[in-house]
N, C-alpha and C. Protein backbone atom coordinates (compact mmCIF):
# COMPACT_ATOMS: atom_id res chain seq x y z
N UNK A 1 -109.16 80.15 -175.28
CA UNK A 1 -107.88 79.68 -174.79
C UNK A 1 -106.84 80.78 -174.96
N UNK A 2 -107.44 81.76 -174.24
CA UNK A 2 -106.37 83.12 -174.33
C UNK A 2 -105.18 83.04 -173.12
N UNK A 3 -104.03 82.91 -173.38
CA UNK A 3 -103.17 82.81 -172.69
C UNK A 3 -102.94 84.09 -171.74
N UNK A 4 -102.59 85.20 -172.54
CA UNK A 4 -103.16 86.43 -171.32
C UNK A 4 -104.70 86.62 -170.67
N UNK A 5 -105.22 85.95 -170.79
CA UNK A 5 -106.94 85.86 -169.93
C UNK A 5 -107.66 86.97 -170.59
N UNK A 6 -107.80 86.70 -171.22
CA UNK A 6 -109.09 87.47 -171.96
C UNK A 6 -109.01 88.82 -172.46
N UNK A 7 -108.08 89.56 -173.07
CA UNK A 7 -107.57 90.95 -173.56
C UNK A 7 -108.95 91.33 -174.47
N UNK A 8 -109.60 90.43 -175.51
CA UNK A 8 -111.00 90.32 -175.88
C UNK A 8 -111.61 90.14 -175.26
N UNK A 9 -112.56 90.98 -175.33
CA UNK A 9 -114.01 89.88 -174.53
C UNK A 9 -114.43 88.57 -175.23
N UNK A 10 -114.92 87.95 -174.08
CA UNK A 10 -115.42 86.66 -174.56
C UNK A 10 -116.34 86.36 -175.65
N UNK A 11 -117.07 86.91 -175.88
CA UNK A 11 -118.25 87.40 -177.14
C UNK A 11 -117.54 87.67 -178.23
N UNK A 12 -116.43 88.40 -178.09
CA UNK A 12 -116.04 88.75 -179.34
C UNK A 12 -115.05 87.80 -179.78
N UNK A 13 -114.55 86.72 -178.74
CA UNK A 13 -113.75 85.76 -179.41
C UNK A 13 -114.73 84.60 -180.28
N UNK A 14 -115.87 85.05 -180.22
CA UNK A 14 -117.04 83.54 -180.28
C UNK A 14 -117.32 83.98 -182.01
N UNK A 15 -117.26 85.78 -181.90
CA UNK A 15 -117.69 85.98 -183.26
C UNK A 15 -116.14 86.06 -184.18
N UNK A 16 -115.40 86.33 -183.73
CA UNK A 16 -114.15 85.92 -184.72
C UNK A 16 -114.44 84.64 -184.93
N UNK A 17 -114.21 83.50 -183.93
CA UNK A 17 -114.27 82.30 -184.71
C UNK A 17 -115.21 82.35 -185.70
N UNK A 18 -116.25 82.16 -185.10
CA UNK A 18 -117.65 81.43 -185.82
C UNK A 18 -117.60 82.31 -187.61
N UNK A 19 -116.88 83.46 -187.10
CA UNK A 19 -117.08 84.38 -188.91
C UNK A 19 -115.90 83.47 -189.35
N UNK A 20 -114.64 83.22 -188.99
CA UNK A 20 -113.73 82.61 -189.67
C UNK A 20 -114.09 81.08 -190.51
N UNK A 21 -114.76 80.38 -189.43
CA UNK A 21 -115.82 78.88 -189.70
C UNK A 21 -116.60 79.47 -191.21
N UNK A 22 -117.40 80.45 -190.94
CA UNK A 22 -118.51 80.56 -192.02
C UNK A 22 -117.21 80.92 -193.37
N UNK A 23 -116.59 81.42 -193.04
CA UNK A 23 -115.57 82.02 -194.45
C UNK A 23 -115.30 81.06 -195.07
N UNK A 24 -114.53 79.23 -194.12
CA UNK A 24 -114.09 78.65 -194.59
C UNK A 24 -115.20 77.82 -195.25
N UNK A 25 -116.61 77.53 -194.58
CA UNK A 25 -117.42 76.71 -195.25
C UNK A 25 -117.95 77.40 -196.29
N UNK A 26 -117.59 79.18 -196.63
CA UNK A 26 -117.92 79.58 -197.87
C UNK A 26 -117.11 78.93 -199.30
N UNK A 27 -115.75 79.17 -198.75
CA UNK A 27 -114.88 78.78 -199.52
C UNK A 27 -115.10 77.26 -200.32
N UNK A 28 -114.62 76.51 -198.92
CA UNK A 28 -114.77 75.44 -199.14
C UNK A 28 -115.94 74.41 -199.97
N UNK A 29 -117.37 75.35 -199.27
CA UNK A 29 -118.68 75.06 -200.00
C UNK A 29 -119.07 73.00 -199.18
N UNK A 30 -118.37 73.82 -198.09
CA UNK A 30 -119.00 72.84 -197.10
C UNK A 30 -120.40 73.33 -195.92
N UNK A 31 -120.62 72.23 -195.42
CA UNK A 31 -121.76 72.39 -195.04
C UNK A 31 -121.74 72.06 -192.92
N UNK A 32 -121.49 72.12 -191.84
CA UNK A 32 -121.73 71.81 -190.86
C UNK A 32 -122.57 70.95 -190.34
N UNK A 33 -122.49 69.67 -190.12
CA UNK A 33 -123.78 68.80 -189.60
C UNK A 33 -123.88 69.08 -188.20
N UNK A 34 -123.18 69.68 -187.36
CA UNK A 34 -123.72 70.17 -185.78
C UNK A 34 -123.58 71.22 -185.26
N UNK A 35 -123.86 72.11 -184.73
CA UNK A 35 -123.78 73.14 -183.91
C UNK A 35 -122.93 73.27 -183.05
N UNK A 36 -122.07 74.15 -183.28
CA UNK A 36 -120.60 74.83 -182.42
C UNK A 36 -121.68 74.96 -181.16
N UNK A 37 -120.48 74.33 -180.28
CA UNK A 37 -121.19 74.31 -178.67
C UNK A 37 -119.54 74.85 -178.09
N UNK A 38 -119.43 75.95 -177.64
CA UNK A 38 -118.81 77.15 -176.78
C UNK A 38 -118.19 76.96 -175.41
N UNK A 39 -117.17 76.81 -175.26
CA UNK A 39 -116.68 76.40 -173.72
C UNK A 39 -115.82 77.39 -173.29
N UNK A 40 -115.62 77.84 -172.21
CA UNK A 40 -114.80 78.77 -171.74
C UNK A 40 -114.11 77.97 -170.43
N UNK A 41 -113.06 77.63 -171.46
CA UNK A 41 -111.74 76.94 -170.31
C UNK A 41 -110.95 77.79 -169.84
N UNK A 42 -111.80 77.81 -168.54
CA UNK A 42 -110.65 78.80 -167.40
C UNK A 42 -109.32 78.44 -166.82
N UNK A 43 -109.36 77.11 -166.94
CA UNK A 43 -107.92 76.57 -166.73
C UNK A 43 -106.88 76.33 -167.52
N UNK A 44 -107.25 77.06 -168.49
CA UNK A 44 -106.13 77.05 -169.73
C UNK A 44 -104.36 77.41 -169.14
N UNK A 45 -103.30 77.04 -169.16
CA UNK A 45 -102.22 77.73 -168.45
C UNK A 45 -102.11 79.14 -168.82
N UNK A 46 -100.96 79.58 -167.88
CA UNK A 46 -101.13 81.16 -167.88
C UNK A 46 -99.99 81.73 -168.45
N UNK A 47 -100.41 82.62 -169.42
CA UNK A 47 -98.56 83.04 -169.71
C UNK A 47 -98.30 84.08 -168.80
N UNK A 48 -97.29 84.13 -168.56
CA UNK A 48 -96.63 85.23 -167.55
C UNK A 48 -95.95 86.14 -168.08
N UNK A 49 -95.20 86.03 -169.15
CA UNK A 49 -94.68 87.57 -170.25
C UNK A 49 -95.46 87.73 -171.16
N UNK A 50 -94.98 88.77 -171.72
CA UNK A 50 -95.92 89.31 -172.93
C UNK A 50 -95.24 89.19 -174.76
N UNK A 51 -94.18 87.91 -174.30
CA UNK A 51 -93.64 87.94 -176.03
C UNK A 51 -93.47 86.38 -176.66
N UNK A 52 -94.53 86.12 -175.65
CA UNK A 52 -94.48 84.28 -175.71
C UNK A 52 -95.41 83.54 -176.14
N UNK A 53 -96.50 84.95 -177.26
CA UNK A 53 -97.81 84.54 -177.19
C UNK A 53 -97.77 83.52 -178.46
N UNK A 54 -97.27 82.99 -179.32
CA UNK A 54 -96.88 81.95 -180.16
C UNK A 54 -96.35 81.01 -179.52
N UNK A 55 -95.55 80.68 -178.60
CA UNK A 55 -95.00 79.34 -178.20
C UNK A 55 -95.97 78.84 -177.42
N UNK A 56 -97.01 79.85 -176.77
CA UNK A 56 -98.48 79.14 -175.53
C UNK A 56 -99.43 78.54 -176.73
N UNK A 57 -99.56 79.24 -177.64
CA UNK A 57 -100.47 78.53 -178.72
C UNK A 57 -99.95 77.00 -179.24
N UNK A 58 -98.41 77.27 -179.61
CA UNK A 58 -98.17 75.85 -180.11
C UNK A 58 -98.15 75.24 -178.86
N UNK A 59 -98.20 75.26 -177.73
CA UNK A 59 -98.29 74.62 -177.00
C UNK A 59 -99.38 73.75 -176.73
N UNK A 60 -99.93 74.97 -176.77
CA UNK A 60 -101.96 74.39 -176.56
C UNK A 60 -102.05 73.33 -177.77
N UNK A 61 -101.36 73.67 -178.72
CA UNK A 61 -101.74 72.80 -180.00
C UNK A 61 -101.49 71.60 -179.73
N UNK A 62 -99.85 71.47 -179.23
CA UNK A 62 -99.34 69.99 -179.30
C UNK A 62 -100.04 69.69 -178.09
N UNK A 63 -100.51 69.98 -176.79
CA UNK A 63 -101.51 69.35 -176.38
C UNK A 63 -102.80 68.30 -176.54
N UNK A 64 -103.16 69.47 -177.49
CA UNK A 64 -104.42 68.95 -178.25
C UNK A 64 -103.90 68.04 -179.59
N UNK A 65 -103.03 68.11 -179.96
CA UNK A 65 -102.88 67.15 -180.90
C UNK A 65 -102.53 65.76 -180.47
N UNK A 66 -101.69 65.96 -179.00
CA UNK A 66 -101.04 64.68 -178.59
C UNK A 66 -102.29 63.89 -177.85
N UNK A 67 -103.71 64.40 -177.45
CA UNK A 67 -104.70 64.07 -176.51
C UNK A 67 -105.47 62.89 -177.69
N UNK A 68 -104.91 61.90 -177.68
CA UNK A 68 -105.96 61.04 -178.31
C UNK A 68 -107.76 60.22 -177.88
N UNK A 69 -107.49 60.77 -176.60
CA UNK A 69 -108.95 60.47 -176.44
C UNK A 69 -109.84 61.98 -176.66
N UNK A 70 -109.07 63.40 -177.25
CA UNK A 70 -109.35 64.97 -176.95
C UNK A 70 -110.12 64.69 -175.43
N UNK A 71 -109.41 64.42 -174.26
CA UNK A 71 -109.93 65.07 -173.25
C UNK A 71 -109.47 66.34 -172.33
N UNK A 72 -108.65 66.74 -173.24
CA UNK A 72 -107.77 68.17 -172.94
C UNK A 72 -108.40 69.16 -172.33
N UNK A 73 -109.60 69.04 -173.06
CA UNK A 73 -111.25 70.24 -172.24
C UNK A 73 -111.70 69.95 -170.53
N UNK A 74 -111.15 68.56 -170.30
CA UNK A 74 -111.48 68.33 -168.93
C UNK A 74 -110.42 68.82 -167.95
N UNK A 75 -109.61 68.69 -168.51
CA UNK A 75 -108.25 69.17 -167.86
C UNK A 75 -108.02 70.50 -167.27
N UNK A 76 -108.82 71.47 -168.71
CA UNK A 76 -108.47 72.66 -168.48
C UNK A 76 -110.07 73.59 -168.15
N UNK A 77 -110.77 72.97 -167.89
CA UNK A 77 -112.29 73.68 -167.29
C UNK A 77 -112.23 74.14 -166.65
N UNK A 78 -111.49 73.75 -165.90
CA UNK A 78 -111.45 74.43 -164.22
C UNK A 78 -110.93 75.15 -163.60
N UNK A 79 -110.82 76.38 -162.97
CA UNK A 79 -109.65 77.48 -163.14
C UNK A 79 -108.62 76.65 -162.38
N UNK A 80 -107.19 76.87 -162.06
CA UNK A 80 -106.33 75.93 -162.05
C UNK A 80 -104.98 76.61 -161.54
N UNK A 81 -103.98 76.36 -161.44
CA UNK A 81 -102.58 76.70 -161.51
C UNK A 81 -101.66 75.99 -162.75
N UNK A 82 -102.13 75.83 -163.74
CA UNK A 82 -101.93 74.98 -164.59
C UNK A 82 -100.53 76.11 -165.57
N UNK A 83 -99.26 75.45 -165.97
CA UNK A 83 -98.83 76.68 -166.32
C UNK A 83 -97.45 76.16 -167.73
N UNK A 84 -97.25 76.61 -168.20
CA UNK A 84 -96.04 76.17 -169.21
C UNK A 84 -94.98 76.71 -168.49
N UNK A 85 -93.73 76.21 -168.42
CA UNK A 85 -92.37 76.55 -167.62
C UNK A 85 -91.47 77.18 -169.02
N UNK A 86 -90.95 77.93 -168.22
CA UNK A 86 -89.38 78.04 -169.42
C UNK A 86 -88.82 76.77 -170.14
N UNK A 87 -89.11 75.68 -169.35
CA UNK A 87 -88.60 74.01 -169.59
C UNK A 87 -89.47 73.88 -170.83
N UNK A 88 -90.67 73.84 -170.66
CA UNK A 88 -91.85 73.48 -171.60
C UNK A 88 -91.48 74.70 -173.16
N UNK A 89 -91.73 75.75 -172.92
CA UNK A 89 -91.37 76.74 -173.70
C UNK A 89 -90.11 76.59 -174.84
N UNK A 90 -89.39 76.26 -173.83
CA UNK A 90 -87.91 75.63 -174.85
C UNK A 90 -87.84 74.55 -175.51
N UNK A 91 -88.58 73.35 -175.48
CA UNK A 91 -88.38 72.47 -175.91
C UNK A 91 -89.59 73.10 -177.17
N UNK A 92 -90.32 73.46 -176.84
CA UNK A 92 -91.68 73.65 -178.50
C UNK A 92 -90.74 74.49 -178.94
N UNK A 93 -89.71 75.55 -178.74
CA UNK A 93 -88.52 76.17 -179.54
C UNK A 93 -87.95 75.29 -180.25
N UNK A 94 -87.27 74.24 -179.63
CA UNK A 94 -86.49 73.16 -180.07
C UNK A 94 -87.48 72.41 -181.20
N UNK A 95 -88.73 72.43 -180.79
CA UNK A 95 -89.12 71.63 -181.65
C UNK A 95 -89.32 71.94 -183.15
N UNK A 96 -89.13 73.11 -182.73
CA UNK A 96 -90.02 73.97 -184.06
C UNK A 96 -88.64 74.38 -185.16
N UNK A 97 -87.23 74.48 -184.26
CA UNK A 97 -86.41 74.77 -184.84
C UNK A 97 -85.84 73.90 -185.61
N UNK A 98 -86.31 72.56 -184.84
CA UNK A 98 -85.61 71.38 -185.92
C UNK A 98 -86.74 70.86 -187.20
N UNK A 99 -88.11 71.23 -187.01
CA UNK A 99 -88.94 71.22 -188.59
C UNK A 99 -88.05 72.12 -189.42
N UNK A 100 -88.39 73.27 -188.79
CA UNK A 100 -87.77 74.46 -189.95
C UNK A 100 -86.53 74.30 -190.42
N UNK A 101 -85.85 73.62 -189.68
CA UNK A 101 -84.39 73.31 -190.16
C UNK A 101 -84.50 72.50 -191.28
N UNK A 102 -84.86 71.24 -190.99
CA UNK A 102 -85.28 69.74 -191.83
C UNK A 102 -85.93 70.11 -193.06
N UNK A 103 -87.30 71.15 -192.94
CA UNK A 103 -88.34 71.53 -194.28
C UNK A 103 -88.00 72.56 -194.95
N UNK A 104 -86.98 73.71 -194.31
CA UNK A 104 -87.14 74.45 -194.87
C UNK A 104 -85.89 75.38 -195.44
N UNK A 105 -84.58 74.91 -194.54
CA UNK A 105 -83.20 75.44 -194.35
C UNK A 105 -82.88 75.05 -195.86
N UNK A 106 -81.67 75.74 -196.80
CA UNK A 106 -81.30 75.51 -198.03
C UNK A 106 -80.19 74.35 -197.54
């Protein structure tokens, strides 16, 4: 879910994760009951500048967090015109400015 389309290759995003997974089930001293199964969602939206690469992530996040059935993967399989606006962008600003305000401002 690379917002600039793939600056990594795809392979090498599979082994960052999967080493980050094994670090945490080192740590943790947990164990995996299924096998990471790999999707390459081409329809992920597209960022169009290059200094927005944190607000497309929280984006993707509150997506996926707000998807209570997680069918977010169907949405975005398919290559697409699918896209975050300046509209969209500003409000996860807004959103983020009023946690930090609330949790964290003196």
């Amino acid at each position: 879910m690379d917002p600039l389309k793939r600056r990594i290759a795809y392979e090498e995003w599979i082994e960052v994760i999967d080493n980050a997974i094994k670090l945490y089930k080192d740590s943790a001293k947990k164990t995996l009951k299924k096998k990471i199964v790999w999707e390459n969602l081409a329809g992920v939206p597209v960022q169009s500048g290059s200094k927005d690469c944190g607000l497309f992530v929280m984006c993707y996040m509150k997506d996926i967090c707000l998807d209570k059935e997680l069918k977010f993967h169907v949405k975005w399989q398919r290559r697409s015109n699918l896209e975050y606006g300046i509209n969209h962008l500003n409000e996860i600003r807004v959103e983020w400015a009023k946690h930090f305000m609330k949790n964290h401002a003196c």
